[in-house]
C-alpha atoms as a PDB file:
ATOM      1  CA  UNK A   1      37.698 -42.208  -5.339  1.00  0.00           C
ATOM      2  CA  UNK A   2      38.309 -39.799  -2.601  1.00  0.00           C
ATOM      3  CA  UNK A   3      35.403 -39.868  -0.227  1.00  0.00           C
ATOM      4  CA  UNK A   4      35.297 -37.120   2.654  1.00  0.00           C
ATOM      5  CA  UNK A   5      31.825 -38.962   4.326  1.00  0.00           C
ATOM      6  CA  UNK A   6      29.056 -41.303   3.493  1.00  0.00           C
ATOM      7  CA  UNK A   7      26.085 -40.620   5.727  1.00  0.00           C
ATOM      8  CA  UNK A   8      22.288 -41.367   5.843  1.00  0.00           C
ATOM      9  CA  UNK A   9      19.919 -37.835   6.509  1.00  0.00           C
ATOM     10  CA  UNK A  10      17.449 -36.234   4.989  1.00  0.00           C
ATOM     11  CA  UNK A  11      18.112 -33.214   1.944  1.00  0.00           C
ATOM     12  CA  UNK A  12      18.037 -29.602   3.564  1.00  0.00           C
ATOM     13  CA  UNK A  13      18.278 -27.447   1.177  1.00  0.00           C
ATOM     14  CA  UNK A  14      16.856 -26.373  -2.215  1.00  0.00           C
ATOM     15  CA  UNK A  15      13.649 -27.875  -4.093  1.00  0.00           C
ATOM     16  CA  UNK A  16      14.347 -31.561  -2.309  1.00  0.00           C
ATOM     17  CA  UNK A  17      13.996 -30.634   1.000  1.00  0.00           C
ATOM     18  CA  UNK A  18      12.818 -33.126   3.511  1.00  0.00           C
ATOM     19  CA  UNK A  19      13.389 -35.973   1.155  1.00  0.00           C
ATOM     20  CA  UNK A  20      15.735 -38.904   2.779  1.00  0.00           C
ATOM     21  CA  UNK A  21      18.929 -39.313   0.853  1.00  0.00           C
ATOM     22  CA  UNK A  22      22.827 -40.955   1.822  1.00  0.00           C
ATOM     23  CA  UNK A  23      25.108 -38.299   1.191  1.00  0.00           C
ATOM     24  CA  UNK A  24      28.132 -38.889  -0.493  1.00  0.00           C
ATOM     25  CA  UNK A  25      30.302 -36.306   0.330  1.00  0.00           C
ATOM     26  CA  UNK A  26      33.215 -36.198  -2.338  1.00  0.00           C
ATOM     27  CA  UNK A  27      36.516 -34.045  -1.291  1.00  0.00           C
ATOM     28  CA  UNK A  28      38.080 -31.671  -2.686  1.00  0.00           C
ATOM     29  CA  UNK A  29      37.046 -28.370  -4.809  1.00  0.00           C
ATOM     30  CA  UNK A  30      38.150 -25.966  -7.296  1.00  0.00           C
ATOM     31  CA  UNK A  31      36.817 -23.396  -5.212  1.00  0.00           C
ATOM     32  CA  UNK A  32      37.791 -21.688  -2.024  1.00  0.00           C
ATOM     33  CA  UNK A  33      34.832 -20.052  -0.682  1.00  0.00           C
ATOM     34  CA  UNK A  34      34.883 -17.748   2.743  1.00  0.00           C
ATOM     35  CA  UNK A  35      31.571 -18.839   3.269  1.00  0.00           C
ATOM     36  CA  UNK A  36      31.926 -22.750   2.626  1.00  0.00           C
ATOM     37  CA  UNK A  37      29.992 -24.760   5.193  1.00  0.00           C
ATOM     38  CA  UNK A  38      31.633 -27.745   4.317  1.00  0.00           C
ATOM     39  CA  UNK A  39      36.163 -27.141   4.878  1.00  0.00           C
ATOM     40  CA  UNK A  40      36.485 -30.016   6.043  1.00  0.00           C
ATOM     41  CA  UNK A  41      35.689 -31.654   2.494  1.00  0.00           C
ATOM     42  CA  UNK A  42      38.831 -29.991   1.490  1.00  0.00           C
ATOM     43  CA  UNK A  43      41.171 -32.273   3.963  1.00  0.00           C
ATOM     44  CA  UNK A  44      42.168 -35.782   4.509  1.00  0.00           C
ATOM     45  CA  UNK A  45      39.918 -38.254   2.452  1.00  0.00           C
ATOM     46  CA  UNK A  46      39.013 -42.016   2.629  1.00  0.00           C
ATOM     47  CA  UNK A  47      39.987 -43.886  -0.885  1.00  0.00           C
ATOM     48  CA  UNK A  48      37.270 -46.374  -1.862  1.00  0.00           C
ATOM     49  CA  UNK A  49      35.866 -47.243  -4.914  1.00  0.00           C
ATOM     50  CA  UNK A  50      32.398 -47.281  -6.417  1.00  0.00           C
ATOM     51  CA  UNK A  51      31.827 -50.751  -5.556  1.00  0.00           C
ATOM     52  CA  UNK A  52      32.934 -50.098  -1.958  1.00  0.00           C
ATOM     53  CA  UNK A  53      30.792 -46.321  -2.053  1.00  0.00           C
ATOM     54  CA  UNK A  54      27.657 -49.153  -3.511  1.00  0.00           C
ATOM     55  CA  UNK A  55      28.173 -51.285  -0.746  1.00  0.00           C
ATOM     56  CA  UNK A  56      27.748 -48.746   1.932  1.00  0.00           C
ATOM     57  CA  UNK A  57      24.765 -46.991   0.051  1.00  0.00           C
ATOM     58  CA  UNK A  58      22.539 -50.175  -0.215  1.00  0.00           C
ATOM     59  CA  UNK A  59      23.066 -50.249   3.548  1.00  0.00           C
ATOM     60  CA  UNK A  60      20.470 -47.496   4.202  1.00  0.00           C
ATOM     61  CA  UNK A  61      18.115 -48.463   1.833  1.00  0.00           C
ATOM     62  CA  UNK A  62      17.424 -44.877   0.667  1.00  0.00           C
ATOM     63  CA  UNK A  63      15.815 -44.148  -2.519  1.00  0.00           C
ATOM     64  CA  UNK A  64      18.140 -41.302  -2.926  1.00  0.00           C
ATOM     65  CA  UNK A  65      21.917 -40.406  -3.158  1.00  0.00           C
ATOM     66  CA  UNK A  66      22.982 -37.045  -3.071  1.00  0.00           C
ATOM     67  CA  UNK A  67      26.452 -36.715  -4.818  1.00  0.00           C
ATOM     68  CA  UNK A  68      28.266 -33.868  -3.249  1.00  0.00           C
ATOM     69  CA  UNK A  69      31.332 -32.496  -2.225  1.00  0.00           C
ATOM     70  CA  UNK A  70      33.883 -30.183  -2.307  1.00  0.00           C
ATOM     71  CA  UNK A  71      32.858 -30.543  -5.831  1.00  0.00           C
ATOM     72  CA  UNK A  72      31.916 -33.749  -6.997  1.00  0.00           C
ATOM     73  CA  UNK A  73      32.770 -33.063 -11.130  1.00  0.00           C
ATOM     74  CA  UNK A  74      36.371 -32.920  -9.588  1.00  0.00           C
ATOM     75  CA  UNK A  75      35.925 -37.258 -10.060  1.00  0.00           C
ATOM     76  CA  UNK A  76      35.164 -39.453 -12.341  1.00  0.00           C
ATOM     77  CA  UNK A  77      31.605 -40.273 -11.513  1.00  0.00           C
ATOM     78  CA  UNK A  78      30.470 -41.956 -14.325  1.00  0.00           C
ATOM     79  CA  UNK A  79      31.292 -45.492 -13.082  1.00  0.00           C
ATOM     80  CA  UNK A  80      29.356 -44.504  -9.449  1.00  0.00           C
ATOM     81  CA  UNK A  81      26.437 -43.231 -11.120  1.00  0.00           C
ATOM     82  CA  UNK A  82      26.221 -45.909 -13.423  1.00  0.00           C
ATOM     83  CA  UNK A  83      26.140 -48.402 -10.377  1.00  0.00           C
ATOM     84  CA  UNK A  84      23.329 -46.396  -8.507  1.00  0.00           C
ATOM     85  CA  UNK A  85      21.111 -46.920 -11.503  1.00  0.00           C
ATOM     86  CA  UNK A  86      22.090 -49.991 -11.599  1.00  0.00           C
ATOM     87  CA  UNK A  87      20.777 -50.840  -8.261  1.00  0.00           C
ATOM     88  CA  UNK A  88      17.625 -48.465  -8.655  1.00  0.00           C
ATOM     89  CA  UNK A  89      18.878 -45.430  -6.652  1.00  0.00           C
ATOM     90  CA  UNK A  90      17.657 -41.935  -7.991  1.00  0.00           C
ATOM     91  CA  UNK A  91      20.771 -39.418  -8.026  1.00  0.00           C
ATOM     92  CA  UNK A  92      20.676 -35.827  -7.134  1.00  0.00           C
ATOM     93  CA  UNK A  93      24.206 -33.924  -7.663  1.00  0.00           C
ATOM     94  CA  UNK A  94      25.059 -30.896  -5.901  1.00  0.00           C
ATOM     95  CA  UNK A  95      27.828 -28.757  -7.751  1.00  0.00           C
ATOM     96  CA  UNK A  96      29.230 -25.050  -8.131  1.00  0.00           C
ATOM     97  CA  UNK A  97      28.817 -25.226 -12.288  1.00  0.00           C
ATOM     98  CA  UNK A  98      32.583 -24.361 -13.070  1.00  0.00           C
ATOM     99  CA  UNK A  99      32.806 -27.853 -14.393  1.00  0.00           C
ATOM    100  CA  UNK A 100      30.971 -29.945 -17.284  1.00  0.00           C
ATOM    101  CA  UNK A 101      30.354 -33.310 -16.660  1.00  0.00           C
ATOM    102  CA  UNK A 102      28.474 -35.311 -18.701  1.00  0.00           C
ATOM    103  CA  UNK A 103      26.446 -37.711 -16.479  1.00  0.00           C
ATOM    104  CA  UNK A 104      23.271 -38.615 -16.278  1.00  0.00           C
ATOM    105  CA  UNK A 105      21.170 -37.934 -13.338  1.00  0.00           C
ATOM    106  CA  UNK A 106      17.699 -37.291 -11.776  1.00  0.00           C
ATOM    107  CA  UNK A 107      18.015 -33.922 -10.208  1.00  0.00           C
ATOM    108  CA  UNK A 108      21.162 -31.598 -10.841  1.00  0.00           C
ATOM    109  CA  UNK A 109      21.170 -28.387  -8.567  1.00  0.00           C
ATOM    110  CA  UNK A 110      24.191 -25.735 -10.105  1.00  0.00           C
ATOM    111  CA  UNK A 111      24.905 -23.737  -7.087  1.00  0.00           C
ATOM    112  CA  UNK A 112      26.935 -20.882  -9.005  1.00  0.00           C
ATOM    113  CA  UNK A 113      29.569 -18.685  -6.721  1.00  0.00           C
ATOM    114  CA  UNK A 114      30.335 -15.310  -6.970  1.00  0.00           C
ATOM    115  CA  UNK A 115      33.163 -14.317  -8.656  1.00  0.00           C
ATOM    116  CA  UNK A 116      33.348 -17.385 -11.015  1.00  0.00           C
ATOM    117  CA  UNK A 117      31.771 -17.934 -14.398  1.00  0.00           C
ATOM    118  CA  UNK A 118      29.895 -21.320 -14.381  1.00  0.00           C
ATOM    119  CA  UNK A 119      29.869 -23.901 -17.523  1.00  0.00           C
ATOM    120  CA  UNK A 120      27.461 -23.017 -19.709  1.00  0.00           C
ATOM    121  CA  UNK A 121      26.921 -26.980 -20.577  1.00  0.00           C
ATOM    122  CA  UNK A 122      26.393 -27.531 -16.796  1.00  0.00           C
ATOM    123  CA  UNK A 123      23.809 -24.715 -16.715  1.00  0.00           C
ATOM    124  CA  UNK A 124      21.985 -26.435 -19.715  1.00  0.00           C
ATOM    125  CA  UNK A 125      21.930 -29.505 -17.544  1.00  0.00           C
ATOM    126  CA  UNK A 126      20.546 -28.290 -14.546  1.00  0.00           C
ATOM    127  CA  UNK A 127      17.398 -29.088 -12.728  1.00  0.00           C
ATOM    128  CA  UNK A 128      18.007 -26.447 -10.194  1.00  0.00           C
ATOM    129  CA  UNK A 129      19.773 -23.080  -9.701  1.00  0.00           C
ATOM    130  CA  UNK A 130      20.764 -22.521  -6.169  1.00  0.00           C
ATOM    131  CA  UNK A 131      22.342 -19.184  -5.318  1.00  0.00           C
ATOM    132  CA  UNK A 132      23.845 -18.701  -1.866  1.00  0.00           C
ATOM    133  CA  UNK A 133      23.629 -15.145  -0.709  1.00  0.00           C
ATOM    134  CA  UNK A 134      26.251 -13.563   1.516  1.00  0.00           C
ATOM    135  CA  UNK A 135      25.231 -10.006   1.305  1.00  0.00           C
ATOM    136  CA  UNK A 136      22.760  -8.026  -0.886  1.00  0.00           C
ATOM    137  CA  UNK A 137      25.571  -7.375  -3.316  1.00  0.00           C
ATOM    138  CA  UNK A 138      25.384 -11.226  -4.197  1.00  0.00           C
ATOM    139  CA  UNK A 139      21.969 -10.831  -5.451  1.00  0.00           C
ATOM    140  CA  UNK A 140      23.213  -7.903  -8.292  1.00  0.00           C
ATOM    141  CA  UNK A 141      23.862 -10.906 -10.616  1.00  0.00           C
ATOM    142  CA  UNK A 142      21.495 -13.792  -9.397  1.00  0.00           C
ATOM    143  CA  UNK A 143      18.768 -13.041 -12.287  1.00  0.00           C
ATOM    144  CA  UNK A 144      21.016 -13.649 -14.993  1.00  0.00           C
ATOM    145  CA  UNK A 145      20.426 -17.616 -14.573  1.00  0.00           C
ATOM    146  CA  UNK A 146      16.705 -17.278 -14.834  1.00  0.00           C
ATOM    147  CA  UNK A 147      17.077 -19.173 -18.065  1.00  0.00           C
ATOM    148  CA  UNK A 148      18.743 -22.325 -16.743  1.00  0.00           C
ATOM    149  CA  UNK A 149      16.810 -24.918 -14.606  1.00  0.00           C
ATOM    150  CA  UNK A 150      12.721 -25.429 -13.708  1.00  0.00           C
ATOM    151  CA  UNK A 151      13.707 -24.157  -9.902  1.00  0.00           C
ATOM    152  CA  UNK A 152      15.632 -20.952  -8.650  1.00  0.00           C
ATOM    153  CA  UNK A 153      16.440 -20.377  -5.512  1.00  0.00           C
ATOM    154  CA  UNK A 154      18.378 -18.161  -3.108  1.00  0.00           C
ATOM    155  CA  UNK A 155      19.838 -19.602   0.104  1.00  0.00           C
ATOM    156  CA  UNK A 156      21.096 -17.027   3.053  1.00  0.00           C
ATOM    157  CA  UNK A 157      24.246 -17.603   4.162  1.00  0.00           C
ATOM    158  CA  UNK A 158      23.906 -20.144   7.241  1.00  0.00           C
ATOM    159  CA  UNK A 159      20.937 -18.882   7.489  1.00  0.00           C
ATOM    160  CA  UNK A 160      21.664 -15.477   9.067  1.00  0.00           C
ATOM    161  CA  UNK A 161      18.155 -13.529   9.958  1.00  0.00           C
ATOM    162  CA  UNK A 162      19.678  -9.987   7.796  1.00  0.00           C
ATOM    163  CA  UNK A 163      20.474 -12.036   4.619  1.00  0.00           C
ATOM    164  CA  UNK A 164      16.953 -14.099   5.179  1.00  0.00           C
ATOM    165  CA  UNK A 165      15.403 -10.513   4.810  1.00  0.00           C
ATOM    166  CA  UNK A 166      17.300  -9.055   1.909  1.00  0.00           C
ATOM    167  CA  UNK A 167      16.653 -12.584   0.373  1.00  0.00           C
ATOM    168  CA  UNK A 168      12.413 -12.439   0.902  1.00  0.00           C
ATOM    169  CA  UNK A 169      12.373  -8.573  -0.429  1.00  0.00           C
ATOM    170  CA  UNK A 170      14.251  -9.919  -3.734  1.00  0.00           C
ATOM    171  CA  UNK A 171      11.936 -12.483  -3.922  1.00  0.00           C
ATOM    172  CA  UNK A 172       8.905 -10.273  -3.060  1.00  0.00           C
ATOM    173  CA  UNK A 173       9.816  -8.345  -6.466  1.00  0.00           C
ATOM    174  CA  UNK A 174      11.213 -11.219  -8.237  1.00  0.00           C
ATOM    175  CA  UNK A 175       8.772 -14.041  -7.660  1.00  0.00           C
ATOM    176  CA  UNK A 176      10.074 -16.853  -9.832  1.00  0.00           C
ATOM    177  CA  UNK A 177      12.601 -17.267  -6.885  1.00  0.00           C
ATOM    178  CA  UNK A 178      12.179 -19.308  -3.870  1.00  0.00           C
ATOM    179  CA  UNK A 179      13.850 -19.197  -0.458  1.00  0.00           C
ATOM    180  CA  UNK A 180      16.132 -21.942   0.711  1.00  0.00           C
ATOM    181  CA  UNK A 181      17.015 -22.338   3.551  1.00  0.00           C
ATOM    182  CA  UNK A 182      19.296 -24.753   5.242  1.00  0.00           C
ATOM    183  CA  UNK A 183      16.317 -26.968   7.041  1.00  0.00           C
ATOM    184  CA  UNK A 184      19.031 -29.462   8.689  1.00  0.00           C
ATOM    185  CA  UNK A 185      20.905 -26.836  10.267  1.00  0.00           C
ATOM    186  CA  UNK A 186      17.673 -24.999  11.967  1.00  0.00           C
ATOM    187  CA  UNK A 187      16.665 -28.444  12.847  1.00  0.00           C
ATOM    188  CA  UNK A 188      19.965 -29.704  14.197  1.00  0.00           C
ATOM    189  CA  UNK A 189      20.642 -32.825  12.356  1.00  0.00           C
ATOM    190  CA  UNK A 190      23.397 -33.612   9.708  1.00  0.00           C
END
């Protein structure tokens, strides 16, 4: 597999916030965002395989593993998620939606982008909808996956105080939203 980073923190963002997790950071995407936190997914990778990715992940102990990228349906992950329930590891997945991969996990957040049309079988798999908001243009389309997960959320991008505010007035008038916002970045950690 191509592996940007494997690292131990806690989630920041979305409905699992605060909850410790090892990140595996997958690289590459289908996407080429000019807001992506997260470039450097799109460059050099480490090659390891799941049992390798296992090995480092039972190292931390964490009850959580946050499959991410890039975008992790990029991979085959059905032989890596099959492992972490194997060894008793609850699996959140963080991906854009464009892509429909069939794999079982315990929390699924579709972060849909503008501009791009996500899989509607991804959509009917998700736990969470996570839009990122860049201006208040982004939010024009936001309610039309109100039908799709048990959480919605809007997310400022890196959390910039003007797009925090446009984000709490759509909320104000559109209260089955929450505000995300990226906890690890306000709090300095990875």
């Amino acid at each position: 597999m191509r592996v940007s980073e494997i690292f131990y923190s806690i989630q920041g963002e979305g409905h699992n916030t605060g909850i410790a997790m090892v990140f595996v950071r997958l690289a590459g995407c289908n996407l080429h965002c000019s807001f992506c936190d997260t470039q450097y997914a799109l460059g050099p990778s480490i090659g390891m395989d799941e049992y390798e990715i296992i090995e480092q992940v039972r190292r931390y102990g964490a009850q959580w593993v946050c499959i991410t990228g890039g975008e992790p349906f990029l991979q085959d992950i059905s032989l890596l998620t099959s492992l972490l329930r194997q060894a008793g590891v609850r699996i959140h997945i963080e991906t854009n939606g464009t892509l429909f991969y069939p794999v079982a996990c315990d929390w699924l957040v579709v972060s849909p982008k503008q501009d791009t049309e996500p899989d509607l079988r991804t959509l009917e798999n998700a736990h969470e909808i996570k839009c990122i908001i860049n201006s208040a243009d982004d939010l024009a389309g936001v309610r039309r996956f109100e039908e799709w997960g048990m959480y919605h959320s809007v997310q400022p991008v890196d959390n910039r105080t003007d797009i925090v505010k446009v984000c709490v007035d759509f909320i104000k008038t559109n209260p089955k939203w929450r505000l995300s916002m990226q906890l690890h970045k306000l709090i300095g950690i990875d």
